[in-house]
N, C-alpha and C. Protein backbone atom coordinates (compact mmCIF):
# COMPACT_ATOMS: atom_id res chain seq x y z
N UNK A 1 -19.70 12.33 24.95
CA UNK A 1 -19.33 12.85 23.65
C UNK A 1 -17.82 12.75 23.49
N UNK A 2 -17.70 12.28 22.69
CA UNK A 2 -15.84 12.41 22.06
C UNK A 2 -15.57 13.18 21.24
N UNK A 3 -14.28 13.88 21.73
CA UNK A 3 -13.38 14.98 20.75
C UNK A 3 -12.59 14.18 19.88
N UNK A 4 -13.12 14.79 18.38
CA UNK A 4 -11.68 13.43 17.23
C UNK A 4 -11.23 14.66 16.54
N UNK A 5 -9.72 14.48 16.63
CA UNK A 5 -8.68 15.00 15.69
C UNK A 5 -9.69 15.53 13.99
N UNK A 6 -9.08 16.52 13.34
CA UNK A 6 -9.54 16.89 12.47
C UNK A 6 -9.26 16.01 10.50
N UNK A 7 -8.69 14.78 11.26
CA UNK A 7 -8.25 13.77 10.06
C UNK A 7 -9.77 13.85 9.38
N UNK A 8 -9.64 13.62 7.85
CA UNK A 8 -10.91 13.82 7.29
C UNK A 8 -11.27 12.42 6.77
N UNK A 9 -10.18 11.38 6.52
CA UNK A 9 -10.41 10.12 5.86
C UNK A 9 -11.26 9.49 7.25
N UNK A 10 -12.08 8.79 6.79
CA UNK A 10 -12.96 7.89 7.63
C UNK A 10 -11.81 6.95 8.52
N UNK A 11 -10.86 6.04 7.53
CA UNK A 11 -10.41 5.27 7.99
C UNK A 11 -9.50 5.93 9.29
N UNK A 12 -8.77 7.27 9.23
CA UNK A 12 -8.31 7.48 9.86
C UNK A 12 -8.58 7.78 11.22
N UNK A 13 -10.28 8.73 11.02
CA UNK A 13 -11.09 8.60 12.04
C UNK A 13 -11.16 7.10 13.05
N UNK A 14 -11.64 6.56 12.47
CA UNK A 14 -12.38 4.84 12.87
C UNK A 14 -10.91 4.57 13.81
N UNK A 15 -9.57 4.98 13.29
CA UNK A 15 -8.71 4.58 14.33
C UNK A 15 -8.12 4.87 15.58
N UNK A 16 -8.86 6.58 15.15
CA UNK A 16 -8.83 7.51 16.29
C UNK A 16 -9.81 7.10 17.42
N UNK A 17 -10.87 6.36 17.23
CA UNK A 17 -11.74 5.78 18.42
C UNK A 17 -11.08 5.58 19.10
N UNK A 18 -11.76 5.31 20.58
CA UNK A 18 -11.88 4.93 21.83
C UNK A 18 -12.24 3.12 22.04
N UNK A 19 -12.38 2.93 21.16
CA UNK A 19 -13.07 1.26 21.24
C UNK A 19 -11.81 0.77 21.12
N UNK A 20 -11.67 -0.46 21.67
CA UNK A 20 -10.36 -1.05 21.82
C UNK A 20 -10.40 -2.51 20.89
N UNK A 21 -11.61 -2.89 20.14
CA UNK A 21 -11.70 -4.04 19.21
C UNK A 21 -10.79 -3.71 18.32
N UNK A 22 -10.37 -5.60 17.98
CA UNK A 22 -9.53 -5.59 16.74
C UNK A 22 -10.26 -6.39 15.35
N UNK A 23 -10.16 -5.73 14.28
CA UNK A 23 -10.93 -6.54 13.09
C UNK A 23 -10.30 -6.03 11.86
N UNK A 24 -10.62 -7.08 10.69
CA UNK A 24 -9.78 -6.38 9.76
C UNK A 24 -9.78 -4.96 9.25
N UNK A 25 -10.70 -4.56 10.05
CA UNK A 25 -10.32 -3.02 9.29
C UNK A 25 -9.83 -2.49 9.91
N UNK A 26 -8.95 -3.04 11.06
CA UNK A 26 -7.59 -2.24 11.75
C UNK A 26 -6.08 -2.77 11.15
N UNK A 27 -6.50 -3.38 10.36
CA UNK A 27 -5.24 -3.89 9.98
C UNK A 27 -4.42 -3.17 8.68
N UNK A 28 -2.94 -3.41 8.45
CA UNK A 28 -2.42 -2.34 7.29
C UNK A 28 -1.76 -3.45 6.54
N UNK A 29 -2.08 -4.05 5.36
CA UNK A 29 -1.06 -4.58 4.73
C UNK A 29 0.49 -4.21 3.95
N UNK A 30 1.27 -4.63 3.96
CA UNK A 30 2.33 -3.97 3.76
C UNK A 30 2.07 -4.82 1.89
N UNK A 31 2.57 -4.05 1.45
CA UNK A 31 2.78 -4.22 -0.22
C UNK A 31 4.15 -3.80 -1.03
N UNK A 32 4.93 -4.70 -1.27
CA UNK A 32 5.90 -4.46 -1.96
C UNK A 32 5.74 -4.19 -3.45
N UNK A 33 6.29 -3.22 -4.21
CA UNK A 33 5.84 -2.92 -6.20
C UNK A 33 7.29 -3.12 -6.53
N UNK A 34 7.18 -3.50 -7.22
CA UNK A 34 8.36 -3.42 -8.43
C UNK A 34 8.19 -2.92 -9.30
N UNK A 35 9.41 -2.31 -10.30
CA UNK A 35 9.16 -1.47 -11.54
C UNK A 35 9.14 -2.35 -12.31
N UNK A 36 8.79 -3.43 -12.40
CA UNK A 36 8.60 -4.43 -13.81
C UNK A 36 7.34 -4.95 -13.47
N UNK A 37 6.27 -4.13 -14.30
CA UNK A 37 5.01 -4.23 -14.62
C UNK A 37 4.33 -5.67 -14.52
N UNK A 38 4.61 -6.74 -14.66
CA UNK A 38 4.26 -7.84 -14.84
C UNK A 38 4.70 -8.70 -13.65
N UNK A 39 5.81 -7.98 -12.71
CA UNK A 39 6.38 -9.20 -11.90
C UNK A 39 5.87 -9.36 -10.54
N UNK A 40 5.84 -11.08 -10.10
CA UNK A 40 5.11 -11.64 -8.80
C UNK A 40 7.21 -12.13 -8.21
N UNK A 41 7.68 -11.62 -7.74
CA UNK A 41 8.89 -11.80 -6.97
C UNK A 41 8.84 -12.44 -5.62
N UNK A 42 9.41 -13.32 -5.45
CA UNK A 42 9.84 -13.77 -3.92
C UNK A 42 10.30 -12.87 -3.72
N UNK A 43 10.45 -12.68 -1.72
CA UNK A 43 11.13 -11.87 -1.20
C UNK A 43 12.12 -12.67 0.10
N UNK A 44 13.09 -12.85 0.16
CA UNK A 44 14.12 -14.21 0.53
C UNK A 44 14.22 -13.68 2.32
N UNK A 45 13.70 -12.51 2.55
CA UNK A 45 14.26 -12.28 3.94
C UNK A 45 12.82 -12.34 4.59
N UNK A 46 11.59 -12.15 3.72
CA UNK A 46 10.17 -12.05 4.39
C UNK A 46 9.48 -13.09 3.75
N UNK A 47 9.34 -14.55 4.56
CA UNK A 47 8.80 -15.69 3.83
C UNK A 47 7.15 -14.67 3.64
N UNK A 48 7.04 -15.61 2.90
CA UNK A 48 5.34 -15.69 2.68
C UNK A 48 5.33 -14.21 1.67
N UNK A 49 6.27 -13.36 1.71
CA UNK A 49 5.98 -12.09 1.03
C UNK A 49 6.38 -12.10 -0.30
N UNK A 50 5.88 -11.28 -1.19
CA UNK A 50 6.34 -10.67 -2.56
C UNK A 50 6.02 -9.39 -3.04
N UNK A 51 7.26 -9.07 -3.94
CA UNK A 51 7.17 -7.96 -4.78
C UNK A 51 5.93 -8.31 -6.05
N UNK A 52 5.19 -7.55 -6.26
CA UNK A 52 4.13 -7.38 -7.32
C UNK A 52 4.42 -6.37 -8.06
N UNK A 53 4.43 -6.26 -9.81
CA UNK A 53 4.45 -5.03 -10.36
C UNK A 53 2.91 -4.62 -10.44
N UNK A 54 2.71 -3.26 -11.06
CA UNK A 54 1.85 -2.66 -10.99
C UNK A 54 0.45 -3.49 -11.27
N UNK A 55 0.58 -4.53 -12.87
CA UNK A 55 -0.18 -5.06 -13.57
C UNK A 55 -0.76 -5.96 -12.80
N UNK A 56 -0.28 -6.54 -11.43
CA UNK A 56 -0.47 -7.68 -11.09
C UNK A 56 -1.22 -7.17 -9.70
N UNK A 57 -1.33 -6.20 -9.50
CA UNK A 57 -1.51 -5.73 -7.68
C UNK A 57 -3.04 -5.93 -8.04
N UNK A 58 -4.02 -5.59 -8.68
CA UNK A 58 -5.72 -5.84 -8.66
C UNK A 58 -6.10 -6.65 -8.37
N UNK A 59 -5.29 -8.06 -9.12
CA UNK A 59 -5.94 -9.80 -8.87
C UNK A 59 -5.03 -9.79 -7.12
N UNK A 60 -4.15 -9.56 -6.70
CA UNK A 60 -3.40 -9.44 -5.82
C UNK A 60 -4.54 -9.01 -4.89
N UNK A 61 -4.88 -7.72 -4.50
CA UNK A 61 -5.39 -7.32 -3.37
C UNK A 61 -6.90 -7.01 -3.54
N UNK A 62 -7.26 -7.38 -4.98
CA UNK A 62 -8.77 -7.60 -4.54
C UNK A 62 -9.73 -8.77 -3.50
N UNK A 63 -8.77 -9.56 -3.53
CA UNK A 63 -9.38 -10.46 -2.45
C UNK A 63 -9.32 -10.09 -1.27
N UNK A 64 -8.29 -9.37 -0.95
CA UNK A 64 -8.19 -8.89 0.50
C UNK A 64 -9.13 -7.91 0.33
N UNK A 65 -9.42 -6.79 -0.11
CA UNK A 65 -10.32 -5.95 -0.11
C UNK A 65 -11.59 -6.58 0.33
N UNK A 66 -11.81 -7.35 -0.88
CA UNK A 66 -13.31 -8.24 -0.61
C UNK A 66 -13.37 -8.78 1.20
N UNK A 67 -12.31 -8.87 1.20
CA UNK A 67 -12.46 -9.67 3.25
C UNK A 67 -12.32 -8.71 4.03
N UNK A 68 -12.31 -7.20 3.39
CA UNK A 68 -12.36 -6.16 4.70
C UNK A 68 -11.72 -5.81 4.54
N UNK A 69 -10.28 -5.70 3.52
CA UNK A 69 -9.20 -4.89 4.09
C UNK A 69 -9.36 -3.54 3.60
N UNK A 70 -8.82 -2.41 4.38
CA UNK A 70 -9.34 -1.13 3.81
C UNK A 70 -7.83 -0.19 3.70
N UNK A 71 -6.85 -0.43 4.26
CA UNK A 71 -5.61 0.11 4.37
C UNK A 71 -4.25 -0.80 3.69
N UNK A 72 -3.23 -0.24 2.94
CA UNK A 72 -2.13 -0.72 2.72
C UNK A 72 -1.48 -0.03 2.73
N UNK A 73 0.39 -0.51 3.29
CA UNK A 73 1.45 0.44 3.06
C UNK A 73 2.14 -0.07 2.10
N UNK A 74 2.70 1.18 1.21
CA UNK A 74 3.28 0.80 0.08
C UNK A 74 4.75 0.74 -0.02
N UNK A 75 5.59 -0.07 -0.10
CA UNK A 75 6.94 0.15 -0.48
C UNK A 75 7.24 -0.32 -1.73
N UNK A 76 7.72 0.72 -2.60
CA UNK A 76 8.20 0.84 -3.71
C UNK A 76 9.63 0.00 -4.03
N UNK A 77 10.22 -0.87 -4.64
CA UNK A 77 11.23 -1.37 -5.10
C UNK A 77 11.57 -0.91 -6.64
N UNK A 78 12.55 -0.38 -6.72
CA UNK A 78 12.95 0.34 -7.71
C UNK A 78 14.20 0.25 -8.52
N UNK A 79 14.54 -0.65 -9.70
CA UNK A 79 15.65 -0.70 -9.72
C UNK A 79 16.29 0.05 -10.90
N UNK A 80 15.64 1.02 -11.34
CA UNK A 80 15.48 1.96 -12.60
C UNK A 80 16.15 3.48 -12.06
N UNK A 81 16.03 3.56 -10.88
CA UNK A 81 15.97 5.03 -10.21
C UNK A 81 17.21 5.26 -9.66
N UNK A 82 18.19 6.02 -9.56
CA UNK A 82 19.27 6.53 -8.90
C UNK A 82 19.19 6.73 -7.55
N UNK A 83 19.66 6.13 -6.45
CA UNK A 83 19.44 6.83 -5.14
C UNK A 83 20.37 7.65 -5.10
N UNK A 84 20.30 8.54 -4.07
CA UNK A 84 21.04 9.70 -3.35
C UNK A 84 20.67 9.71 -1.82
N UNK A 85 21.75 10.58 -1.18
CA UNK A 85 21.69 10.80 0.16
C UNK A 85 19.78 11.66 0.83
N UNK A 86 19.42 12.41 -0.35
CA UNK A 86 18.01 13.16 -0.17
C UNK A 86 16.76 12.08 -0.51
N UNK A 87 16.75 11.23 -1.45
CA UNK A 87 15.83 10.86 -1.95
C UNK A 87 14.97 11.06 -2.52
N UNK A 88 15.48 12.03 -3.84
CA UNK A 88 15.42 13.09 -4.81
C UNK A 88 14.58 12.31 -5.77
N UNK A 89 14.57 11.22 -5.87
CA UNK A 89 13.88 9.71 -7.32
C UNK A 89 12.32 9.44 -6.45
N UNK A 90 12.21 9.80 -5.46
CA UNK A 90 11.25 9.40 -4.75
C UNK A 90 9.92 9.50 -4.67
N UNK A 91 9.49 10.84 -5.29
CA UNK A 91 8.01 10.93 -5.66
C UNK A 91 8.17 11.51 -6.93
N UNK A 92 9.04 10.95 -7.92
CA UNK A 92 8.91 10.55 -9.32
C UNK A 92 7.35 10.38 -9.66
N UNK A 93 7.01 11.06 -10.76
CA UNK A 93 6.00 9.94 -11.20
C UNK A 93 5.58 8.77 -11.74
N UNK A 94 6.77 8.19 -12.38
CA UNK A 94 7.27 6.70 -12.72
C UNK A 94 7.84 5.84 -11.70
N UNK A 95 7.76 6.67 -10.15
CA UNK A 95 8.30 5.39 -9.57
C UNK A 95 7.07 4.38 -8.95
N UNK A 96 7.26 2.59 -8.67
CA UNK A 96 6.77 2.16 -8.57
C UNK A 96 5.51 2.40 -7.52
N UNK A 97 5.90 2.61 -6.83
CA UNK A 97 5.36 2.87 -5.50
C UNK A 97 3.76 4.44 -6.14
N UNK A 98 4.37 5.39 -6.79
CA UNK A 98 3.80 6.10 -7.26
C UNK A 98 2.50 5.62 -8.14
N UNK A 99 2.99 5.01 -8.82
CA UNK A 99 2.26 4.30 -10.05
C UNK A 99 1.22 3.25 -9.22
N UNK A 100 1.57 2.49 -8.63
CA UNK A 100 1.08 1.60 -7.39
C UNK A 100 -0.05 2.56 -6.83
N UNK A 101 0.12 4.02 -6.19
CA UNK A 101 -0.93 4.42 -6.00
C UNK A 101 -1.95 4.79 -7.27
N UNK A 102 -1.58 5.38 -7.95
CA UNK A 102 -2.68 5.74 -9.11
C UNK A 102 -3.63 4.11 -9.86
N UNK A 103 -2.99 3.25 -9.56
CA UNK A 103 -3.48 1.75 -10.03
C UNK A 103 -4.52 1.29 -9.09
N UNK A 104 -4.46 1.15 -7.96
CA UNK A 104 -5.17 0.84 -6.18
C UNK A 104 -6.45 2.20 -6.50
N UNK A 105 -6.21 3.34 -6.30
CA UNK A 105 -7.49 4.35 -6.48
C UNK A 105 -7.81 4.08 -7.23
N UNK A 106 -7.43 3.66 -8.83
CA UNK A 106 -8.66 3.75 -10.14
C UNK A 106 -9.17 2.33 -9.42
N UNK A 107 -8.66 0.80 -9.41
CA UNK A 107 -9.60 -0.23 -8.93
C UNK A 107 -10.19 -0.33 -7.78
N UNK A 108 -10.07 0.10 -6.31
CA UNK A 108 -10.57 0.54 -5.55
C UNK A 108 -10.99 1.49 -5.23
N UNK A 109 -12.35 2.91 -5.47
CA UNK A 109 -12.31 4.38 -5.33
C UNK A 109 -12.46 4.33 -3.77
């Protein structure tokens, strides 16, 4: 019998196993947003990568979904928002990254 941490998301469970296989549903895609709704951006320091605005992330990561993927990390690109030393702009509800989540839950539940 195995003892698992009290994480309640499945996915989080499934990683807490003991099984040492790798498959796509161990994997985390990283996702860059931009605050311009419409934009597919190169990213000049991470070949192969891009910034996506909000409008564009569904056709974007529904295919990966469809092949298993079940996790993404989000980094927000923001060029609307003021930084500071706290990171006070940060769970805005207009910031990209924010918006990015509420877009991903309504097309993926």
């Amino acid at each position: 019998m195995a003892l698992h941490s009290s994480y309640s998301h499945p996915v989080l469970r499934c990683w807490q196993t003991a099984a040492t296989s790798l498959s796509v549903e161990n994997f985390i895609y990283p996702l860059f947003v931009t605050d311009d709704p419409d934009a597919v951006e190169d990213i000049g320091s991470l070949p192969d990568q891009r910034r996506y605005g909000v409008n564009r992330l569904e056709e974007f990561v529904g295919p990966l979904v469809s092949k298993g993927l079940r996790s993404v990390l989000i980094f927000g690109v923001s060029s609307k928002i003021e930084k500071d030393a706290t990171g006070s702009g940060a769970d805005a509800s207009d910031t990209p990254a924010i918006v990015a989540i509420r877009k991903l839950r309504s097309a993926f539940p």
